[in-house]
PDB file of N, CA and C in Angstrom:
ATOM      1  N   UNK A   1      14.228 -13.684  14.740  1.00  0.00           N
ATOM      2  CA  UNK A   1      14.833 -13.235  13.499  1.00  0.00           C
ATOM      3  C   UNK A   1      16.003 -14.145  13.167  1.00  0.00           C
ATOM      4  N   UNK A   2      16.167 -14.388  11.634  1.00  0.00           N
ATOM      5  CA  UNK A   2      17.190 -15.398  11.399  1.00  0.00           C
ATOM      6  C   UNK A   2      18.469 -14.772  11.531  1.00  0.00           C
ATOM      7  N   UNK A   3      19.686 -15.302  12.252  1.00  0.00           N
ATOM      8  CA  UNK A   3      20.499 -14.681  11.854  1.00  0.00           C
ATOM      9  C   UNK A   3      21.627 -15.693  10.758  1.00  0.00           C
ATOM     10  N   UNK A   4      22.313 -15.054  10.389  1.00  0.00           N
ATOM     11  CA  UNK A   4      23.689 -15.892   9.210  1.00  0.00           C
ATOM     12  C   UNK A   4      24.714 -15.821   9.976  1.00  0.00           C
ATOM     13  N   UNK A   5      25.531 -17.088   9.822  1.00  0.00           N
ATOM     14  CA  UNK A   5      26.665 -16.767  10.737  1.00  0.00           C
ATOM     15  C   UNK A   5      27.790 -17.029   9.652  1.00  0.00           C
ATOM     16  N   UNK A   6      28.415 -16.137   9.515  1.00  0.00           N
ATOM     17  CA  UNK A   6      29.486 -16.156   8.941  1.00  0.00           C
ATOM     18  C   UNK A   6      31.290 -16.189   9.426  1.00  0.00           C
ATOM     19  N   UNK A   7      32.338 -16.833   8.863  1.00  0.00           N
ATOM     20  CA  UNK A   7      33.614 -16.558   9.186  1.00  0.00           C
ATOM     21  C   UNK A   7      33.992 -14.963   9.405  1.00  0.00           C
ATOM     22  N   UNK A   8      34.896 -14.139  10.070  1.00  0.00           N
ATOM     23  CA  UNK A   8      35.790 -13.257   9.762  1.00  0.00           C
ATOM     24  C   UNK A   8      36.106 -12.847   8.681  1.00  0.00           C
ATOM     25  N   UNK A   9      36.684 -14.058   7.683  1.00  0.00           N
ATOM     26  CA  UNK A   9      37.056 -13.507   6.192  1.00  0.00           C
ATOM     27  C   UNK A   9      36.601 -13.453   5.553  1.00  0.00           C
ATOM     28  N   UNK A  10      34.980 -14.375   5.265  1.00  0.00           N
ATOM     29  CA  UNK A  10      34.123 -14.079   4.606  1.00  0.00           C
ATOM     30  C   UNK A  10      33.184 -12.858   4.727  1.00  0.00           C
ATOM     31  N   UNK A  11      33.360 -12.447   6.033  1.00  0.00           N
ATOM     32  CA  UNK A  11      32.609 -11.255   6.235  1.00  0.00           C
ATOM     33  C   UNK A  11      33.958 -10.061   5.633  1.00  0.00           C
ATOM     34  N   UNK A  12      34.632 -10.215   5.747  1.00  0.00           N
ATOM     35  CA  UNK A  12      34.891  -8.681   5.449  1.00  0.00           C
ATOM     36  C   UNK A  12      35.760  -8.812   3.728  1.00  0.00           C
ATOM     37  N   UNK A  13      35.561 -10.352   2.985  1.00  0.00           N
ATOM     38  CA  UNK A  13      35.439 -10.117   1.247  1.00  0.00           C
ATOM     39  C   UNK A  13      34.232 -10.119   0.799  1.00  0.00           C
ATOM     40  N   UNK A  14      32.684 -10.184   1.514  1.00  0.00           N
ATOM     41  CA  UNK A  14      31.940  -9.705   1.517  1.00  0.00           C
ATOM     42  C   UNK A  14      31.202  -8.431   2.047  1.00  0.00           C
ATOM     43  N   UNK A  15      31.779  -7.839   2.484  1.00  0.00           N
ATOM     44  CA  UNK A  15      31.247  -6.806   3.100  1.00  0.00           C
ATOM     45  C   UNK A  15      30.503  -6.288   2.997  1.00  0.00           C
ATOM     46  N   UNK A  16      30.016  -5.415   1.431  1.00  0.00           N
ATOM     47  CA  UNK A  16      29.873  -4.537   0.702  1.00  0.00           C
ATOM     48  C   UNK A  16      28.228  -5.210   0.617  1.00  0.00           C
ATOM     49  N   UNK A  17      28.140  -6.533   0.516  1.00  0.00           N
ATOM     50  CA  UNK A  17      26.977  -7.359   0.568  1.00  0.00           C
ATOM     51  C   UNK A  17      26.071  -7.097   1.941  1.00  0.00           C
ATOM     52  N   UNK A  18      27.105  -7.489   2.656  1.00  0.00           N
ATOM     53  CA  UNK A  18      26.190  -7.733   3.981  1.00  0.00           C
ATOM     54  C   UNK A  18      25.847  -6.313   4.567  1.00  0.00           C
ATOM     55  N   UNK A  19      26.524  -5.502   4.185  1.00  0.00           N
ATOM     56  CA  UNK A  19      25.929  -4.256   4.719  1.00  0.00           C
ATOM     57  C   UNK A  19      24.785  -3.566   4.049  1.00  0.00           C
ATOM     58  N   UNK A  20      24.284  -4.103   2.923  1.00  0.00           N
ATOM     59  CA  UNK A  20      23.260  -4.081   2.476  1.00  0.00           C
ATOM     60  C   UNK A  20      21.992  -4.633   2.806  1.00  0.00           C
ATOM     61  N   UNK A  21      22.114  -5.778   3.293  1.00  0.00           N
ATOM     62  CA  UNK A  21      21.568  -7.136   3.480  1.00  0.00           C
ATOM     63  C   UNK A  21      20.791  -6.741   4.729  1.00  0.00           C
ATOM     64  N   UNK A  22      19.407  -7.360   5.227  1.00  0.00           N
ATOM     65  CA  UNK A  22      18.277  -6.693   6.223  1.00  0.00           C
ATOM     66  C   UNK A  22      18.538  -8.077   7.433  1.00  0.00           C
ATOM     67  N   UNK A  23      19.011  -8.537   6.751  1.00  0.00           N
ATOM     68  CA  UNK A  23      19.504  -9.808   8.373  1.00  0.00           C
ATOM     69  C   UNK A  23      21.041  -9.537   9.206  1.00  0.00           C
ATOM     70  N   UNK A  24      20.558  -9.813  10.329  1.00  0.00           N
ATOM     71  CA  UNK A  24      21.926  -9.948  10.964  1.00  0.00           C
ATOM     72  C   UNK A  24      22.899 -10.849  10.886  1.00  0.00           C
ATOM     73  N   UNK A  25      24.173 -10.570  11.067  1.00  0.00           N
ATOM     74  CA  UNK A  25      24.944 -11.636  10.942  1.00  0.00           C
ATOM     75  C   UNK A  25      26.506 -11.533  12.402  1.00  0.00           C
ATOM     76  N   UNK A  26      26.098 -12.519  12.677  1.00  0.00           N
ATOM     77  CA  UNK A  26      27.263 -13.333  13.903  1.00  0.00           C
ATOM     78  C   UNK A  26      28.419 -13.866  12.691  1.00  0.00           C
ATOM     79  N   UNK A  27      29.882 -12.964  13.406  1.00  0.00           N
ATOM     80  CA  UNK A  27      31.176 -13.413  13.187  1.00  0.00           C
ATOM     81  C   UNK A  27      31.439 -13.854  13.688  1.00  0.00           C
ATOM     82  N   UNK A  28      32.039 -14.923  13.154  1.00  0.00           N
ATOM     83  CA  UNK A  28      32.727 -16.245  13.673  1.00  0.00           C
ATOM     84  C   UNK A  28      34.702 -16.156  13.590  1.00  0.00           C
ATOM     85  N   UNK A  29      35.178 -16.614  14.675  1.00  0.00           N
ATOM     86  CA  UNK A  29      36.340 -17.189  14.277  1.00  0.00           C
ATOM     87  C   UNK A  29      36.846 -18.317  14.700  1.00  0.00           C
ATOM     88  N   UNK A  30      37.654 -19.214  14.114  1.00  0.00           N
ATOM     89  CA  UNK A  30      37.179 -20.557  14.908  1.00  0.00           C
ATOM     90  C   UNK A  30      35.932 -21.157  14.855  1.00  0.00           C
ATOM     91  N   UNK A  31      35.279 -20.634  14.608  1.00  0.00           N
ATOM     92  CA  UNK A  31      34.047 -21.331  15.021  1.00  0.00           C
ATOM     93  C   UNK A  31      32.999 -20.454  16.112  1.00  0.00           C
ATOM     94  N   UNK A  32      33.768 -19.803  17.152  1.00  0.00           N
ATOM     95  CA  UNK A  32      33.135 -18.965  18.094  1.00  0.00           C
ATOM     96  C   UNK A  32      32.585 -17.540  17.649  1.00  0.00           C
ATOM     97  N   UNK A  33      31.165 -17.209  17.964  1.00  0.00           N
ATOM     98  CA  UNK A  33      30.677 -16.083  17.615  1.00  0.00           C
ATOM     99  C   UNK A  33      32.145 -14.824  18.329  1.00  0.00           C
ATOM    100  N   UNK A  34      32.397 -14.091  17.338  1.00  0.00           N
ATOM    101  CA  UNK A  34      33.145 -12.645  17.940  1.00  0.00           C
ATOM    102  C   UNK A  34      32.508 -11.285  17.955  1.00  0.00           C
ATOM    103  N   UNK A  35      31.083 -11.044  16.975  1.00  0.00           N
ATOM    104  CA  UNK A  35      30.891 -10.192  17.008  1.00  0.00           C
ATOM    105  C   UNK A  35      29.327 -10.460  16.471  1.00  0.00           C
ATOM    106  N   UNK A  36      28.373  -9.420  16.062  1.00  0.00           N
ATOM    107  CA  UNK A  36      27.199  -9.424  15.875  1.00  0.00           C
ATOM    108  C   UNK A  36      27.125  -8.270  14.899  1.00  0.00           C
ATOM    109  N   UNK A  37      26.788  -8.446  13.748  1.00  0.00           N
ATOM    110  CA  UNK A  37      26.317  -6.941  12.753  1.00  0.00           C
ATOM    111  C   UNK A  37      24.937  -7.016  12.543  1.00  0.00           C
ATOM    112  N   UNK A  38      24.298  -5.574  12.772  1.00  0.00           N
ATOM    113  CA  UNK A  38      22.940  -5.594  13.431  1.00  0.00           C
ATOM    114  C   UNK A  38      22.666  -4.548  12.423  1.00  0.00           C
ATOM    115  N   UNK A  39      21.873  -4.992  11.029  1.00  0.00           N
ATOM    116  CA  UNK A  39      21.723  -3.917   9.948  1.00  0.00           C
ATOM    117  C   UNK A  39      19.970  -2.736  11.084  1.00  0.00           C
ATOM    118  N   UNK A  40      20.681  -1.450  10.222  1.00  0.00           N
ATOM    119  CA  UNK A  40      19.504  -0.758  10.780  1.00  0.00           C
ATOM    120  C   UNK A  40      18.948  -0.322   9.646  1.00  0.00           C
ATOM    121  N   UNK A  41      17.596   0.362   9.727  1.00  0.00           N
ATOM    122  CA  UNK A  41      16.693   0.792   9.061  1.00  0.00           C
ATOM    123  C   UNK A  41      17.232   2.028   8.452  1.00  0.00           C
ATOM    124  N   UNK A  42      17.738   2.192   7.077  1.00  0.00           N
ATOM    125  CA  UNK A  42      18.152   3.642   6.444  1.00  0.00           C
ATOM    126  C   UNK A  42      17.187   4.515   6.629  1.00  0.00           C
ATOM    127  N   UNK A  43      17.498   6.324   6.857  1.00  0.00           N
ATOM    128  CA  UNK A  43      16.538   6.954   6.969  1.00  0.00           C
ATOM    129  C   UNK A  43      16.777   7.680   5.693  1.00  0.00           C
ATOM    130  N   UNK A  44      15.474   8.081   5.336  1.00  0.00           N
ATOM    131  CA  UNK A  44      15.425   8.868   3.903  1.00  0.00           C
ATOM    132  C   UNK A  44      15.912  10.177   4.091  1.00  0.00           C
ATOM    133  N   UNK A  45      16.492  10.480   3.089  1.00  0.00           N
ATOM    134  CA  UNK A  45      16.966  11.725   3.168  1.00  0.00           C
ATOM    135  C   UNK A  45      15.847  13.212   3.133  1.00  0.00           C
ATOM    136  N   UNK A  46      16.030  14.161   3.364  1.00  0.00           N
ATOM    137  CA  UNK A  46      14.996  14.916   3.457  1.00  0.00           C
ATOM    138  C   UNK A  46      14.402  15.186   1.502  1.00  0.00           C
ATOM    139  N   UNK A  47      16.242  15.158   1.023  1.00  0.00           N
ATOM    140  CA  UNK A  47      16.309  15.301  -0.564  1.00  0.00           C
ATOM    141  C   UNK A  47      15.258  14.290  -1.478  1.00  0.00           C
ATOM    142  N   UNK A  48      15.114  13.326  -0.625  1.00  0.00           N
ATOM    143  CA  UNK A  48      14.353  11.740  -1.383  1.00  0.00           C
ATOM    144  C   UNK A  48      13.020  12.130  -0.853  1.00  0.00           C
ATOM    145  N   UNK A  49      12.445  12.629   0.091  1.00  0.00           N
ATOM    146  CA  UNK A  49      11.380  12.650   0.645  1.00  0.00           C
ATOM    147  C   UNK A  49      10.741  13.830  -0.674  1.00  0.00           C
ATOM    148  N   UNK A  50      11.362  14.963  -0.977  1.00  0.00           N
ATOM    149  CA  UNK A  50      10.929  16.059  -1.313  1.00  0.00           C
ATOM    150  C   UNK A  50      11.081  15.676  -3.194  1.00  0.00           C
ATOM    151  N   UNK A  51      11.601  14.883  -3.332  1.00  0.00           N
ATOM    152  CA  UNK A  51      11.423  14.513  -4.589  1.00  0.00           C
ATOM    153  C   UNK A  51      10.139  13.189  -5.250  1.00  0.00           C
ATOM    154  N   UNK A  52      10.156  12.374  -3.978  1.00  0.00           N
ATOM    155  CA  UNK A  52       8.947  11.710  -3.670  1.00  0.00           C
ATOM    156  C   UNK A  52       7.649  12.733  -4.165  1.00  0.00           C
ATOM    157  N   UNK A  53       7.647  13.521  -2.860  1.00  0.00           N
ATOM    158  CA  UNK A  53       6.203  14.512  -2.853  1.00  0.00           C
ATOM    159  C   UNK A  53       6.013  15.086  -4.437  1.00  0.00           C
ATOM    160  N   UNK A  54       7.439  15.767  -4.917  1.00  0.00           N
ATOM    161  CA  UNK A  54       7.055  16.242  -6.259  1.00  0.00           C
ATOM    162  C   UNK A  54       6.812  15.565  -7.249  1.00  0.00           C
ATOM    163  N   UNK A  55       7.172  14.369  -7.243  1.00  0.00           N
ATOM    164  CA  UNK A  55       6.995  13.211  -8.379  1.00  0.00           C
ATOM    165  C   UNK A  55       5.097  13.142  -8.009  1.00  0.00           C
ATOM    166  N   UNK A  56       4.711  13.064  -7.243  1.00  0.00           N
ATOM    167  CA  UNK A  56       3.333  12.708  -6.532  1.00  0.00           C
ATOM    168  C   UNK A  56       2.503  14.036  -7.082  1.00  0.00           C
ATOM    169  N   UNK A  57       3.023  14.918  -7.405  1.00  0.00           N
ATOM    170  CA  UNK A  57       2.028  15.888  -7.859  1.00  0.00           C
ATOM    171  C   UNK A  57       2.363  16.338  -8.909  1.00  0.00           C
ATOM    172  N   UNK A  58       3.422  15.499  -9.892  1.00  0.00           N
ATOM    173  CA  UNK A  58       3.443  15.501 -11.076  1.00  0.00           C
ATOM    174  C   UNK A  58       2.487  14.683 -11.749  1.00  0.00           C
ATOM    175  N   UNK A  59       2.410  13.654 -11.012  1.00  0.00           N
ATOM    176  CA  UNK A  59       1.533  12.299 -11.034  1.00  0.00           C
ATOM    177  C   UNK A  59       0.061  13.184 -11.283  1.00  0.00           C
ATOM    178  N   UNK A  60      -0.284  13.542 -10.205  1.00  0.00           N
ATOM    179  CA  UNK A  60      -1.844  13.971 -10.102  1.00  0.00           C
ATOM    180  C   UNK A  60      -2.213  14.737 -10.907  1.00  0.00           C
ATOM    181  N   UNK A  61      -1.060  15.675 -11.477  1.00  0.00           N
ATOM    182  CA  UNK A  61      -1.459  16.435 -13.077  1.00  0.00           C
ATOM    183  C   UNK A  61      -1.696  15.887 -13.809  1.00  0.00           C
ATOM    184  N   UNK A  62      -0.814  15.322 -14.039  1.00  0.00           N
ATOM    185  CA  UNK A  62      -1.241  13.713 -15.097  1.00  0.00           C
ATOM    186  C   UNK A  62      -2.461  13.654 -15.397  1.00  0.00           C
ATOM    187  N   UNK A  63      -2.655  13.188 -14.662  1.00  0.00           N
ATOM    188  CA  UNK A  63      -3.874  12.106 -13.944  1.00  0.00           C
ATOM    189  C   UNK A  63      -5.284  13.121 -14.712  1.00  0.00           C
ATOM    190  N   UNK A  64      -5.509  14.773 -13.836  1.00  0.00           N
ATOM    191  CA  UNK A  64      -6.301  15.418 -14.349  1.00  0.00           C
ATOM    192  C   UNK A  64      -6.136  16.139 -15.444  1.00  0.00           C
ATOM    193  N   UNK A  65      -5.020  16.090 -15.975  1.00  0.00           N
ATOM    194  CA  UNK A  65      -5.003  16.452 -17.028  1.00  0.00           C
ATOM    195  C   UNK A  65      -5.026  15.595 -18.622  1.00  0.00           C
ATOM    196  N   UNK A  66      -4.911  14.367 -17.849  1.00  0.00           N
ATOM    197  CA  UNK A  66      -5.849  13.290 -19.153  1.00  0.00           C
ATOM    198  C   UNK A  66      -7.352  12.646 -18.774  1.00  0.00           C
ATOM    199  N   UNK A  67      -7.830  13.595 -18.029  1.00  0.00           N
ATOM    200  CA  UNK A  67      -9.315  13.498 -17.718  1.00  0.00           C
ATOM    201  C   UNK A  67      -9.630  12.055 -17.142  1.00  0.00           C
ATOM    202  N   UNK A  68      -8.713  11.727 -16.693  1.00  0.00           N
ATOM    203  CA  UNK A  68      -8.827  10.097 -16.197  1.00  0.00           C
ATOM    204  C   UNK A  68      -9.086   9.999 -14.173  1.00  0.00           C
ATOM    205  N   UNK A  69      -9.490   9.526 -13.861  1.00  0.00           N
ATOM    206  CA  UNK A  69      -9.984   9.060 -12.675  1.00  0.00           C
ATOM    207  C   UNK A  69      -8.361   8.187 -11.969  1.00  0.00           C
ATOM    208  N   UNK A  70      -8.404   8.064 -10.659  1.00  0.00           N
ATOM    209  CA  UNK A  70      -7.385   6.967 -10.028  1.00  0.00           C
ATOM    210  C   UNK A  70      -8.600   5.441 -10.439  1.00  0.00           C
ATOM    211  N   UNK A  71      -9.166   5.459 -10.466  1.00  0.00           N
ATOM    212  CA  UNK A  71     -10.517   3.690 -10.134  1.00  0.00           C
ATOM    213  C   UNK A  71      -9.675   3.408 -11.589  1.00  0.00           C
ATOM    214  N   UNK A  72     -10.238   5.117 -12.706  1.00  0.00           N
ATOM    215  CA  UNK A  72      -9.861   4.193 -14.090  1.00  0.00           C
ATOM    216  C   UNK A  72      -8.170   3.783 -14.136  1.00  0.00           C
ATOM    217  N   UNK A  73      -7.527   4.447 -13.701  1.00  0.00           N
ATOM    218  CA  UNK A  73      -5.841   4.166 -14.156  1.00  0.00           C
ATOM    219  C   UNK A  73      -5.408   2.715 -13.854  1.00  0.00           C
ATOM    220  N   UNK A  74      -6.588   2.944 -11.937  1.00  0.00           N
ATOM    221  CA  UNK A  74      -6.167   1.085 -11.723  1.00  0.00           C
ATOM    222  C   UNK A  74      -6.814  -0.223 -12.345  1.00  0.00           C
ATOM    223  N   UNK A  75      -8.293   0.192 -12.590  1.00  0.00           N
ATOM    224  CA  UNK A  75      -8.766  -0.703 -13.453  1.00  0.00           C
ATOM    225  C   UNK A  75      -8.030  -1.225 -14.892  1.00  0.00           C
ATOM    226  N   UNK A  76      -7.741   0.391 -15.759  1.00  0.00           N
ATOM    227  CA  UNK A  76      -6.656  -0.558 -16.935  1.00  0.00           C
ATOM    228  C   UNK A  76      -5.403  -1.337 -16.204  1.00  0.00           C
ATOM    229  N   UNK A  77      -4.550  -0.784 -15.115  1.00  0.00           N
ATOM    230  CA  UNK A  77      -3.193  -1.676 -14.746  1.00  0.00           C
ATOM    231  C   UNK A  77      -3.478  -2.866 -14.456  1.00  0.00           C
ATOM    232  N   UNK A  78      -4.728  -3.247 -14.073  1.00  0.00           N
ATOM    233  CA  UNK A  78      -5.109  -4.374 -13.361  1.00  0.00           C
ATOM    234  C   UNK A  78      -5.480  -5.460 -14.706  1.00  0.00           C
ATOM    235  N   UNK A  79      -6.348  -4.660 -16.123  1.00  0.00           N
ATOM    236  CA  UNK A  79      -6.582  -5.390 -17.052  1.00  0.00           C
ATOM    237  C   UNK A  79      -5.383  -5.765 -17.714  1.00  0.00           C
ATOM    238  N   UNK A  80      -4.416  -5.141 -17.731  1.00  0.00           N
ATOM    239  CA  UNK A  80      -3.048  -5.344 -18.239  1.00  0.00           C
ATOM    240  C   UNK A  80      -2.453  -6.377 -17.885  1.00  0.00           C
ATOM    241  N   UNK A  81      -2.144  -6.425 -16.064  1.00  0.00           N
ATOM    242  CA  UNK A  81      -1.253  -7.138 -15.823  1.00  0.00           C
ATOM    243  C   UNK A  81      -2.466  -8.554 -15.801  1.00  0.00           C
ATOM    244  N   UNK A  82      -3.579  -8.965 -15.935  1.00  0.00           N
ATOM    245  CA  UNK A  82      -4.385  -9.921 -16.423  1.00  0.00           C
ATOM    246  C   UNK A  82      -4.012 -10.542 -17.904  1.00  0.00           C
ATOM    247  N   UNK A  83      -4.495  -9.280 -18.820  1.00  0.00           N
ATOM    248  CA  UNK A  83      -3.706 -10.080 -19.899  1.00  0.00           C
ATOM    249  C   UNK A  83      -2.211 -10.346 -20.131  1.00  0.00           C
ATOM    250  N   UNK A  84      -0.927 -10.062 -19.207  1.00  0.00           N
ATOM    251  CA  UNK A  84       0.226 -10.226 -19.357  1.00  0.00           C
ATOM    252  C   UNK A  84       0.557 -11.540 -18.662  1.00  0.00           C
ATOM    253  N   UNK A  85      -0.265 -11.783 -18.073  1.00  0.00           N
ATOM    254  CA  UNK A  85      -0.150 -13.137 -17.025  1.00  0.00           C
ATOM    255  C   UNK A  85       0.288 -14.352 -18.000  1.00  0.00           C
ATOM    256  N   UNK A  86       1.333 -15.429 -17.788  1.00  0.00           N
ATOM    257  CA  UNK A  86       1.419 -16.699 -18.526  1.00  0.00           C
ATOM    258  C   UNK A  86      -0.033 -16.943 -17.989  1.00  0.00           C
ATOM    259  N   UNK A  87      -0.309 -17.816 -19.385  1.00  0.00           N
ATOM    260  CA  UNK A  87      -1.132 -18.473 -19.327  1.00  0.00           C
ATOM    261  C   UNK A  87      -1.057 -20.145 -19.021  1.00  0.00           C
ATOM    262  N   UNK A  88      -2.271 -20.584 -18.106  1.00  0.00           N
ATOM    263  CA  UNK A  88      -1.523 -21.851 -17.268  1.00  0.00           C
ATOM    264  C   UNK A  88      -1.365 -23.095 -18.767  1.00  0.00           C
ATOM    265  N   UNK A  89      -1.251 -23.545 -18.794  1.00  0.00           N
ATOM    266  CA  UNK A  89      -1.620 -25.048 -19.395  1.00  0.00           C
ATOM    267  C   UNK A  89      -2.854 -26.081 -18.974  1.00  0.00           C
TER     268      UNK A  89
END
């Protein structure tokens, strides 16, 4: 895994960045690694999970309630993003 190695001061007037950021990063001072920030995997909240599921069976009403199929919904997205494509030269 790549890591970034950054200064001390750049790490902490960036902060707000790197703690976002899915790579690790080695603090430096001097030049010498001082520390290691080791981003972890956010866990979803139970609130995001349960709004997920309901969005998902808002969806599927949808869906049967404009008499439409999943094959057909993806077949038009698929003709869409075909004709939205630049066209090459």
């Amino acid at each position: 895994m790549q890591t970034t190695k950054v200064g001390i001061r750049e790490f902490r007037e960036n902060l707000a960045g790197y703690l976002e950021s899915k790579t690790p990063v080695a603090i430096t001072r001097h030049g010498a690694t001082i520390g290691i920030y080791v981003p972890t995997k956010p866990k979803s909240s139970q609130a995001d999970l349960e709004a997920l599921r309901v969005a998902g069976e808002k969806m599927q009403r949808l869906i049967v309630a404009a008499g439409a199929s999943e094959d057909e919904i993806l077949a038009d997205f698929k003709q869409l993003r075909r004709e939205r494509r630049p066209k090459k030269a």
